[in-house]
C-alpha atoms as a PDB file:
ATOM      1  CA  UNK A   1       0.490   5.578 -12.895  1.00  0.00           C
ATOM      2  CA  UNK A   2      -2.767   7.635 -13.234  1.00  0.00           C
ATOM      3  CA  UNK A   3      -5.821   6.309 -11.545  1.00  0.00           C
ATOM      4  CA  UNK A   4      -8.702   4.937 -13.706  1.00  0.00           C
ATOM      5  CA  UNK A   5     -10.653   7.621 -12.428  1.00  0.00           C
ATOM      6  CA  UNK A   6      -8.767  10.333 -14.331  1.00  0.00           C
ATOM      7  CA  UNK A   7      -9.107   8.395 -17.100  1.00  0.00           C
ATOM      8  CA  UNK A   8     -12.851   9.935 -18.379  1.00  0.00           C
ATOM      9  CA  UNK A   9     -16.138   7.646 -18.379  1.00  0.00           C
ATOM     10  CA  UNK A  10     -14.156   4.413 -19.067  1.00  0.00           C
ATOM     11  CA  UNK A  11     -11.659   4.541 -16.003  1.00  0.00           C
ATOM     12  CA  UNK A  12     -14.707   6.015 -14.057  1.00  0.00           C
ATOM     13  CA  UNK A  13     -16.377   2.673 -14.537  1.00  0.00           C
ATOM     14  CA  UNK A  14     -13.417   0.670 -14.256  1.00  0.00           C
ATOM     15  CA  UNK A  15     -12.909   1.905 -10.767  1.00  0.00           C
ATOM     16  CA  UNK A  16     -16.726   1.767  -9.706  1.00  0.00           C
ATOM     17  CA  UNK A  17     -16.512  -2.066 -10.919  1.00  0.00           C
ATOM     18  CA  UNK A  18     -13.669  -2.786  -9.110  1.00  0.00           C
ATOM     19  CA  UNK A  19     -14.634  -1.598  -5.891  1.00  0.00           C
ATOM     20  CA  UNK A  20     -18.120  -2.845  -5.642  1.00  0.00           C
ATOM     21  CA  UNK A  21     -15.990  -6.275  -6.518  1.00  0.00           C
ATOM     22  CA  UNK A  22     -13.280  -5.553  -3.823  1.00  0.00           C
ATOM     23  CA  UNK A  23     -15.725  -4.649  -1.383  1.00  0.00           C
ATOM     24  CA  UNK A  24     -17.881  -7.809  -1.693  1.00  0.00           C
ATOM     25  CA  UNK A  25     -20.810  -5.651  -2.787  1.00  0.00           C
ATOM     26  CA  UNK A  26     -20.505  -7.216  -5.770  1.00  0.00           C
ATOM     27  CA  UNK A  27     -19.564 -10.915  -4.308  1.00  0.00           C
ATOM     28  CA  UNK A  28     -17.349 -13.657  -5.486  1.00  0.00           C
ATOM     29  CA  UNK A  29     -19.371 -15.735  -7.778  1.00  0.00           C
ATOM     30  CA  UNK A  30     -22.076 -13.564  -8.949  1.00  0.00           C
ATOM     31  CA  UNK A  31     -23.343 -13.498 -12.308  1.00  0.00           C
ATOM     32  CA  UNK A  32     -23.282  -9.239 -13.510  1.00  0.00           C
ATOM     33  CA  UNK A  33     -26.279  -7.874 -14.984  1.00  0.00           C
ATOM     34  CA  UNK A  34     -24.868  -5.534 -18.061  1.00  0.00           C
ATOM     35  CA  UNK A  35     -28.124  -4.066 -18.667  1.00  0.00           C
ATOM     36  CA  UNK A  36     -29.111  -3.162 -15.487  1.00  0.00           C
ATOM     37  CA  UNK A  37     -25.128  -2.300 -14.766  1.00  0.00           C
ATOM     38  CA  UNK A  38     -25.093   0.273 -17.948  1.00  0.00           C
ATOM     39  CA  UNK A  39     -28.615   1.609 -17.049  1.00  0.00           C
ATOM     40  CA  UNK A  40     -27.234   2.532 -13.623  1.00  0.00           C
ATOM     41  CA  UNK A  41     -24.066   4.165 -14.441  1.00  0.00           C
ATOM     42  CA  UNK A  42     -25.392   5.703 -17.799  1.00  0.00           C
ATOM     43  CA  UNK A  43     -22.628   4.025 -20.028  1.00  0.00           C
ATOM     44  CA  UNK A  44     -22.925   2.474 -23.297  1.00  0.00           C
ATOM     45  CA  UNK A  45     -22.848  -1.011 -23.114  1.00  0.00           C
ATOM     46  CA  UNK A  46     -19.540  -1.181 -25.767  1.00  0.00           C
ATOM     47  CA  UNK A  47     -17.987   1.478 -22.799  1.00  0.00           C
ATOM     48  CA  UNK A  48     -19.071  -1.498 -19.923  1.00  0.00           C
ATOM     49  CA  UNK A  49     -17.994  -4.741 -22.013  1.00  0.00           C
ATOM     50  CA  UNK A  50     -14.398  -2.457 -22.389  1.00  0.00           C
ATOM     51  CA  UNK A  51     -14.628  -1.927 -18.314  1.00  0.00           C
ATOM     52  CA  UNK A  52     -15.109  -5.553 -17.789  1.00  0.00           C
ATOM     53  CA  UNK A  53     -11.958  -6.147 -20.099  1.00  0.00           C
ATOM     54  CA  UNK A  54     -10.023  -4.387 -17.873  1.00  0.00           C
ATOM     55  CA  UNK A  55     -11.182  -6.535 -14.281  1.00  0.00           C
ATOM     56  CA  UNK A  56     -10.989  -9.587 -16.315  1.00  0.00           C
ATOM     57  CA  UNK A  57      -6.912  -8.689 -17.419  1.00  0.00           C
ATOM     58  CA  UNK A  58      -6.565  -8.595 -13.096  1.00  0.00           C
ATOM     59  CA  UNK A  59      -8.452 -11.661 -13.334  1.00  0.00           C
ATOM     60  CA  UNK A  60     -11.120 -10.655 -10.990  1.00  0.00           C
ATOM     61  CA  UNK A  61     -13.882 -11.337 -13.414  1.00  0.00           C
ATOM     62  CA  UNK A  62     -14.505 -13.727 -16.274  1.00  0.00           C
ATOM     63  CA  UNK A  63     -17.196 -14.233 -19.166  1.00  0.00           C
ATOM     64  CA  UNK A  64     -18.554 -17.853 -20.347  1.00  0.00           C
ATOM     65  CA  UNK A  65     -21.081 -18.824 -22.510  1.00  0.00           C
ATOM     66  CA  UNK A  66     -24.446 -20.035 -21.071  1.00  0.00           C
ATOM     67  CA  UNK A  67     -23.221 -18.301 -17.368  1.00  0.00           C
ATOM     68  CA  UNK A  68     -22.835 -15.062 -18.615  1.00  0.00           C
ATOM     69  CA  UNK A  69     -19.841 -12.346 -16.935  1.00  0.00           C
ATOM     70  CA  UNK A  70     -19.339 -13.408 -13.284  1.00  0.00           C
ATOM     71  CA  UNK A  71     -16.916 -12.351 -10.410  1.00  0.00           C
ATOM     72  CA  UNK A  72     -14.225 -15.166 -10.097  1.00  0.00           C
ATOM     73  CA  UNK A  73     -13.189 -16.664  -6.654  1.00  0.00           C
ATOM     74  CA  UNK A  74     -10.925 -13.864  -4.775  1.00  0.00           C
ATOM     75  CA  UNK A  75      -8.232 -17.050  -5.198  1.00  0.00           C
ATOM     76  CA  UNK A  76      -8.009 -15.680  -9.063  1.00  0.00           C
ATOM     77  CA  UNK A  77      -7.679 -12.213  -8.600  1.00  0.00           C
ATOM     78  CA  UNK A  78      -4.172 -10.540  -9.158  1.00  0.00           C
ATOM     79  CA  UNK A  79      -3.796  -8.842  -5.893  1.00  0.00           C
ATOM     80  CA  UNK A  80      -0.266  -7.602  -6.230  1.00  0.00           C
ATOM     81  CA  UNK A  81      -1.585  -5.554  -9.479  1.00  0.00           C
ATOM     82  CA  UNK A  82      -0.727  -1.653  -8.270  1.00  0.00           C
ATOM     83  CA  UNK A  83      -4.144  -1.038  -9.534  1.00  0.00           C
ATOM     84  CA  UNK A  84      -5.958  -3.832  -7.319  1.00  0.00           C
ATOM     85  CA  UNK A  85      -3.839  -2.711  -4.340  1.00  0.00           C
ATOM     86  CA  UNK A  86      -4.890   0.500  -4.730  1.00  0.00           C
ATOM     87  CA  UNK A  87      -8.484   0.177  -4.918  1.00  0.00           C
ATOM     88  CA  UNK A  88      -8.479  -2.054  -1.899  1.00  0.00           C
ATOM     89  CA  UNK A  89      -6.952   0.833  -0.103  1.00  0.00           C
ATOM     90  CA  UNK A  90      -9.479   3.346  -1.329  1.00  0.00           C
ATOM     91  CA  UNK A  91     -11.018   3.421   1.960  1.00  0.00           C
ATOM     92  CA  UNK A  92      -9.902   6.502   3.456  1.00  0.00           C
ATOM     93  CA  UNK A  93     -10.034   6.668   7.240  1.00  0.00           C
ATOM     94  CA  UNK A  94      -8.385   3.731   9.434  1.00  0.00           C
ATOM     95  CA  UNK A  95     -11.795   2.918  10.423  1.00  0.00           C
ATOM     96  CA  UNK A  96     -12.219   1.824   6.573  1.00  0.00           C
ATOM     97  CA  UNK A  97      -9.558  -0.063   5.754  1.00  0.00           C
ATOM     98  CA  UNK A  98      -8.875  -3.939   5.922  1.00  0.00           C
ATOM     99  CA  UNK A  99      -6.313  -3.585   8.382  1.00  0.00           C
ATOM    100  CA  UNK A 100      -5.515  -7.589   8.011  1.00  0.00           C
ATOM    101  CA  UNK A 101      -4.732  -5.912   4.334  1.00  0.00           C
ATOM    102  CA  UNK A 102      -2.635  -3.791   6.107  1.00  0.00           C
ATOM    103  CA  UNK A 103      -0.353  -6.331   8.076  1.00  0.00           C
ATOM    104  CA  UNK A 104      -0.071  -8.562   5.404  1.00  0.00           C
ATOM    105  CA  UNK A 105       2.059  -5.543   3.190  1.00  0.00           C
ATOM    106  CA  UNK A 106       4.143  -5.497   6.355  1.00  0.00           C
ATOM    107  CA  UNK A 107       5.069  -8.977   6.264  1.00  0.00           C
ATOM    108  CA  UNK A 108       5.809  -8.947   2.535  1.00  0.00           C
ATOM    109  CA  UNK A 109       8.214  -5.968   3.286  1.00  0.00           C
ATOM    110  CA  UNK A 110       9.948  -7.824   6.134  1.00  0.00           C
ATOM    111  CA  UNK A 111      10.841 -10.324   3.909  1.00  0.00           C
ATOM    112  CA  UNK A 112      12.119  -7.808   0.646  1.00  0.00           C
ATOM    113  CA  UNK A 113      13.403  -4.557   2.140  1.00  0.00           C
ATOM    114  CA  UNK A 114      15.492  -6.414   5.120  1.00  0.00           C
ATOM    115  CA  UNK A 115      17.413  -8.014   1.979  1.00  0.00           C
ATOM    116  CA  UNK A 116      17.009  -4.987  -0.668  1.00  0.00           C
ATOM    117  CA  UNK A 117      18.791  -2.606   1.924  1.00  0.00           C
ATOM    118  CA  UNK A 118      22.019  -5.073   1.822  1.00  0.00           C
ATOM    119  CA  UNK A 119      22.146  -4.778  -1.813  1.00  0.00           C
ATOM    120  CA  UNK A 120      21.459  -0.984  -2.041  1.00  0.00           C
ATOM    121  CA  UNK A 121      24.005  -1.064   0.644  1.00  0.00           C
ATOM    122  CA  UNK A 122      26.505  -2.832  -1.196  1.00  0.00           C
ATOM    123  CA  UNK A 123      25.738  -1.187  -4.765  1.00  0.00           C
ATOM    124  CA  UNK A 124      24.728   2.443  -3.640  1.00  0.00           C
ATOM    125  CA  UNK A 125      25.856   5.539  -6.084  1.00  0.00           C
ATOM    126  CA  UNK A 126      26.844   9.079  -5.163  1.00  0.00           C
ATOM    127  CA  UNK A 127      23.172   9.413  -6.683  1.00  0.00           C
ATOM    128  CA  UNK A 128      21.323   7.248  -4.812  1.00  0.00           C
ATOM    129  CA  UNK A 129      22.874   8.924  -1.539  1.00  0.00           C
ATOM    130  CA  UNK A 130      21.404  12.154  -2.849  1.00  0.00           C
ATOM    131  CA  UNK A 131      17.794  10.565  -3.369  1.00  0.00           C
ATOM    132  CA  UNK A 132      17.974   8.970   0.015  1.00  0.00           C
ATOM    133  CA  UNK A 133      19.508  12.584   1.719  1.00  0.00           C
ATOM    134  CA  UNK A 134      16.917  14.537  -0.150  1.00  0.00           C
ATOM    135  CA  UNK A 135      13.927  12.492   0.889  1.00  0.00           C
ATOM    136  CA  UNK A 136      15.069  12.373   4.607  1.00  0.00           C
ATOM    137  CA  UNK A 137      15.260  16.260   4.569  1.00  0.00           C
ATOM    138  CA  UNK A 138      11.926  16.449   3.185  1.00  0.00           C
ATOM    139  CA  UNK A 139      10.828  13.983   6.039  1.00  0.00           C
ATOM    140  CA  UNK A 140      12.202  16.500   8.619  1.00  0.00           C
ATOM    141  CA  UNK A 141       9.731  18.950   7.594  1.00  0.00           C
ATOM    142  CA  UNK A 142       6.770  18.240   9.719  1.00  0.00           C
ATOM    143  CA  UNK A 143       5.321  21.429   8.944  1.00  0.00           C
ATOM    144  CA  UNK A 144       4.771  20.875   5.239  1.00  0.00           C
ATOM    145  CA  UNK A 145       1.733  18.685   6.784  1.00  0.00           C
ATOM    146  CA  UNK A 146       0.620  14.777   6.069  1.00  0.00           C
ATOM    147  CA  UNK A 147       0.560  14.447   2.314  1.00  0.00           C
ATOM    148  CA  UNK A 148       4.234  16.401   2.002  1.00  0.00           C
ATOM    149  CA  UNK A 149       5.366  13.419   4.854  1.00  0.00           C
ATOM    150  CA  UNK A 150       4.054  10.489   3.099  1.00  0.00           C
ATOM    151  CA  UNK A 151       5.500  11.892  -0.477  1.00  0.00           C
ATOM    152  CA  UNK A 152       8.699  11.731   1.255  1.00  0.00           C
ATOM    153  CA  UNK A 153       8.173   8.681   2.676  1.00  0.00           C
ATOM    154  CA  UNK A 154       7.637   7.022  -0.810  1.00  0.00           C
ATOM    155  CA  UNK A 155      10.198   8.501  -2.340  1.00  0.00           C
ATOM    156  CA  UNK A 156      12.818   7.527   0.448  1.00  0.00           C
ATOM    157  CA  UNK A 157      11.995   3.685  -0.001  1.00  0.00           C
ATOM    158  CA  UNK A 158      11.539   4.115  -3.644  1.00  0.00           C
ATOM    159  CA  UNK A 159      15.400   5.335  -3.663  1.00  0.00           C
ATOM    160  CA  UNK A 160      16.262   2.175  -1.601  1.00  0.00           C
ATOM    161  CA  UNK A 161      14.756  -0.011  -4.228  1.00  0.00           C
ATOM    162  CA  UNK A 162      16.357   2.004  -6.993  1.00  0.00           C
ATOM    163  CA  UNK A 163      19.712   1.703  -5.106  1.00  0.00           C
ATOM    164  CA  UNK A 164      19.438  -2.318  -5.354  1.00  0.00           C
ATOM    165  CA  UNK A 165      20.345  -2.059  -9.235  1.00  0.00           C
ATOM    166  CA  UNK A 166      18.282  -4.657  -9.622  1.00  0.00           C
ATOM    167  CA  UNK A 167      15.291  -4.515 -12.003  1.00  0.00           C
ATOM    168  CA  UNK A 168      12.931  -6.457 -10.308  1.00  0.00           C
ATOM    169  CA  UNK A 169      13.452  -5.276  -7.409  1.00  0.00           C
ATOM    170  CA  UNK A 170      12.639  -1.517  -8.597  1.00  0.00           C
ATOM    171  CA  UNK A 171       9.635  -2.955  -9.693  1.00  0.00           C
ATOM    172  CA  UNK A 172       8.448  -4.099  -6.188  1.00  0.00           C
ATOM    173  CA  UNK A 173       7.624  -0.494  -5.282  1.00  0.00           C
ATOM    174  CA  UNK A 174       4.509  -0.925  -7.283  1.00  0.00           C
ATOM    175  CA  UNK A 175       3.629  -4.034  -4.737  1.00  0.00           C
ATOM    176  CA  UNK A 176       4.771  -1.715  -1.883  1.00  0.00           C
ATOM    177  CA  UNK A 177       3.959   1.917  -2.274  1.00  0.00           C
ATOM    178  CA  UNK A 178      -0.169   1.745  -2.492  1.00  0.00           C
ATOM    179  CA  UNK A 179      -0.206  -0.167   0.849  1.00  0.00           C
ATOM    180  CA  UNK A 180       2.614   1.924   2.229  1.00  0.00           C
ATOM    181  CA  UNK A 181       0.882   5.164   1.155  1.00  0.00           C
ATOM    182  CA  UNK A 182      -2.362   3.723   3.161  1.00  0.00           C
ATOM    183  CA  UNK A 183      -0.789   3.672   5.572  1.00  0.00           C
ATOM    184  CA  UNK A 184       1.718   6.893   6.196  1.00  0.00           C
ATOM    185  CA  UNK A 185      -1.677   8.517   5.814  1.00  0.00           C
ATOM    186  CA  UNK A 186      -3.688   7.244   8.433  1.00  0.00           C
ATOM    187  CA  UNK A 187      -0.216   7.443  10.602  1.00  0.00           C
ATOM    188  CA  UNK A 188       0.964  10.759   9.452  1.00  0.00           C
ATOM    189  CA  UNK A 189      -2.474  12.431   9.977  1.00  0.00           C
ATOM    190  CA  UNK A 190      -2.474  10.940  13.412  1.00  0.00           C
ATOM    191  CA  UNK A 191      -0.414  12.555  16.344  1.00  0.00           C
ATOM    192  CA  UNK A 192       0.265   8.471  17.780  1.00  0.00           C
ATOM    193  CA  UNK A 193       2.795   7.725  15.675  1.00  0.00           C
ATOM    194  CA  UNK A 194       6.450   7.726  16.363  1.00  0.00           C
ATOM    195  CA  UNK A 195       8.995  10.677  14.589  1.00  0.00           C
ATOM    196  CA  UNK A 196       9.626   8.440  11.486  1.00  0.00           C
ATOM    197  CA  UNK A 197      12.966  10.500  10.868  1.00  0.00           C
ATOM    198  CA  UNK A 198      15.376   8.412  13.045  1.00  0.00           C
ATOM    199  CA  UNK A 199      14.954   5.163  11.864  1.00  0.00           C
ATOM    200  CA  UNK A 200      15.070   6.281   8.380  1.00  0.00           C
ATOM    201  CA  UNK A 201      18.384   8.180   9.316  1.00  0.00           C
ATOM    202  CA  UNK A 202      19.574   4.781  10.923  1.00  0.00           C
ATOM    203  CA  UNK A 203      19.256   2.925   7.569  1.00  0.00           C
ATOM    204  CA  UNK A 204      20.220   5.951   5.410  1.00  0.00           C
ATOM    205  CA  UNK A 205      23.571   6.359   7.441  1.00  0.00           C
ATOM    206  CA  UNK A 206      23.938   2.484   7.583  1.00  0.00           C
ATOM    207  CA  UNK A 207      24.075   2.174   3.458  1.00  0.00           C
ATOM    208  CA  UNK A 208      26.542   5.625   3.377  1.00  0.00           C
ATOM    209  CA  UNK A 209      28.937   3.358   5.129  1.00  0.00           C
ATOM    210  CA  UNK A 210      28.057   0.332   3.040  1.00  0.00           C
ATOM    211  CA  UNK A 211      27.565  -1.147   6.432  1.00  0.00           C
ATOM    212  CA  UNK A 212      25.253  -4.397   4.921  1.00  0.00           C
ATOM    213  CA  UNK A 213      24.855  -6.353   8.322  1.00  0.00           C
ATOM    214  CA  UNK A 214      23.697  -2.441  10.129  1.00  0.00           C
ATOM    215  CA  UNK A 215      21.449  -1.612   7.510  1.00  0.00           C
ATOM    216  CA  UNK A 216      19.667  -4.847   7.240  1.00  0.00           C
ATOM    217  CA  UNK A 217      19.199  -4.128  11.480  1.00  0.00           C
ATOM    218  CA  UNK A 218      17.970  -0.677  11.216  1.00  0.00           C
ATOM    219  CA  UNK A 219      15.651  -1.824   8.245  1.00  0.00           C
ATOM    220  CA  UNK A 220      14.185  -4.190  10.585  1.00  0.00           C
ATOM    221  CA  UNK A 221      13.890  -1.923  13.339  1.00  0.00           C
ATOM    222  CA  UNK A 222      12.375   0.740  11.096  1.00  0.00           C
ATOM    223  CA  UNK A 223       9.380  -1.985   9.672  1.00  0.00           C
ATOM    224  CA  UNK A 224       8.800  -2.951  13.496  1.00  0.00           C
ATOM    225  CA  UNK A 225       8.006   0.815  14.027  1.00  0.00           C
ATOM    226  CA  UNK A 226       5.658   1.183  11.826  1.00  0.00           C
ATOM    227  CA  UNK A 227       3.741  -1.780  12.583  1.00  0.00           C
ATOM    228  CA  UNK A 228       3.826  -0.290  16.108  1.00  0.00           C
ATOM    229  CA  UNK A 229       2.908   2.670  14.640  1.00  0.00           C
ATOM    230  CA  UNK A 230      -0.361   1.236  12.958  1.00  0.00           C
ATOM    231  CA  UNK A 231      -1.460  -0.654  16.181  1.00  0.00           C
ATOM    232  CA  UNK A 232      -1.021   2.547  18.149  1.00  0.00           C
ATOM    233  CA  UNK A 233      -2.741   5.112  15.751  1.00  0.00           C
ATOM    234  CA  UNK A 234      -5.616   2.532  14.822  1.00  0.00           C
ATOM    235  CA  UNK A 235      -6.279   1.621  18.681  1.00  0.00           C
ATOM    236  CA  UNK A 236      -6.271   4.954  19.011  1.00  0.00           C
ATOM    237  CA  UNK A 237      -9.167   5.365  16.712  1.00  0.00           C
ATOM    238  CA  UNK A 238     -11.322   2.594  18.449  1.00  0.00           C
ATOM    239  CA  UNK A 239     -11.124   3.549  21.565  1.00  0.00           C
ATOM    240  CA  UNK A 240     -12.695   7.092  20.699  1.00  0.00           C
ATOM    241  CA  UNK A 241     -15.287   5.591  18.733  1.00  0.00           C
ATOM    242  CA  UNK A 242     -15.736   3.147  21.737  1.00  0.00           C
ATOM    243  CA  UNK A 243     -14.944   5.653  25.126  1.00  0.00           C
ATOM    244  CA  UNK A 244     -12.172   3.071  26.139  1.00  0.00           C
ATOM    245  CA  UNK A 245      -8.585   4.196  26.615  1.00  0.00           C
ATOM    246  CA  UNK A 246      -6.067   3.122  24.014  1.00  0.00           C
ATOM    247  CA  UNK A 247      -3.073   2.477  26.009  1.00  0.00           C
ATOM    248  CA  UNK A 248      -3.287  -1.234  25.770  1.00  0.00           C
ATOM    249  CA  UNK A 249      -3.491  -1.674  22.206  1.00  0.00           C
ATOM    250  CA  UNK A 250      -0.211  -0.468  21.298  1.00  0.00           C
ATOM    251  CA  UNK A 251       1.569  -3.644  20.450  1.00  0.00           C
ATOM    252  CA  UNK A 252       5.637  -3.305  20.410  1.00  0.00           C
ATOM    253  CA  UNK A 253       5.636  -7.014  19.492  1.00  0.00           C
ATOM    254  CA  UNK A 254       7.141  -5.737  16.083  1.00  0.00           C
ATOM    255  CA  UNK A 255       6.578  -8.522  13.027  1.00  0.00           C
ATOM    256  CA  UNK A 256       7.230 -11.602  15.331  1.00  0.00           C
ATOM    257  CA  UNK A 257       4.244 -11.995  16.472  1.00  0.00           C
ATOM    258  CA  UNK A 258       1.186 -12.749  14.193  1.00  0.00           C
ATOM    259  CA  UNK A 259      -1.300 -11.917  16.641  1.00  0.00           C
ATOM    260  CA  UNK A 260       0.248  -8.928  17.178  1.00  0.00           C
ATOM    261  CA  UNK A 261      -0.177  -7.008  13.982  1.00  0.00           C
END
């Protein structure tokens, strides 16, 4: 899916929109002024009104007569849309990002890939072995740097989905991926993280046998490693903004704990 932003003036504003929204610069319940909103970003006010379209559709904003366009309670807005995910995540460095954001994704994939790795284990295809071997390989190559790992990161989970032969499953990588490419890159750029190879290997070798009951384990021990993973790397990163020493905020509590993640 191509970001907004690629998409000329209109996705420009789209995305500009959404993220003053997201961010609570623009804050739930407040009435937009379109006038002073298209003299700011230099749009025609046909080009903002089509923006708006576009936010309202995700249901984060809504237009009534007497109250004018408003932001609707965060309660309304579609946050499993790939687009809304991915603006939320648009953050950058770990320092950015809404880690509770963060943790929640992990808890959604505790409860789906645990159960989508018995299926792809059960329904794998000479092909889907090859998707799952290739992105593993490409996972092994630390030296292609941090974007090259997360790409193969993505593509090994997107295999596992595709493996399921089931439809709607498939189409959970668009609830997964934004939050799971968030977060390889603040973990993949970091040196705190754990080799991510081996417990990828664990599952991948678990669904070759069409071992259900092993790959549903090493899928769980895989998710508890990153969520160790992204306690390490972003402890890490406030205890050198803070001079403390990160050793005790690596939690290895994995996704039993709530307070933990």
């Amino acid at each position: 899916m191509t970001p907004y932003a690629r998409r000329g003036v209109h996705g420009q504003t789209v995305e500009t929109l959404a993220r003053r929204v997201l961010s609570g610069e623009i804050p739930e319940g407040a009435t937009l002024d379109l006038v002073a909103l298209q003299q700011e970003l230099d749009v025609s006010l046909t080009a903002l009104r089509e923006s708006l379209k576009v936010l309202a559709a995700k249901g984060m904003v809504d237009a009534r007569q007497k109250r004018g366009t408003f932001v609707r309670a965060r309660s309304d807005w579609n946050l499993l849309d790939a687009d809304v995910l991915r603006w939320q995540f648009a953050g950058g460095a770990a320092a950015d990002v809404d880690l509770s954001l963060l943790r929640n994704l992990g808890e959604v994939r505790a409860i789906i890939e645990p159960a989508a790795v018995r299926l792809a284990a059960l329904r794998r295809t000479p092909a889907d072995l090859d998707a799952l071997t290739d992105a593993l390989a490409a996972m092994g190559r630390p030296d292609l740097g941090a974007a090259h790992a997360v790409e193969a990161d993505l593509a090994f989970h997107r295999a596992l989905l595709a493996a399921t032969h089931n439809e709607l499953l498939e189409r959970m990588e668009m609830v997964i991926e934004s939050g799971l490419a968030h977060r390889d890159q603040i973990v993949h750029s970091s040196p705190h993280g754990e080799d991510p190879v081996p417990s990828h290997r664990a599952v991948l070798d678990a669904v070759r046998d069409q071992d259900q009951d092993a790959a549903e384990t090493a899928m769980r021990a895989l998710l508890e490693q990153a969520v160790r993973d992204l306690d390490l790397v972003h402890g890490a990163d406030t205890d050198t903004a803070d001079g403390t020493d990160g050793s005790a905020h690596g939690s290895t509590d994995g996704l039993t704990d709530g307070s933990a993640r």
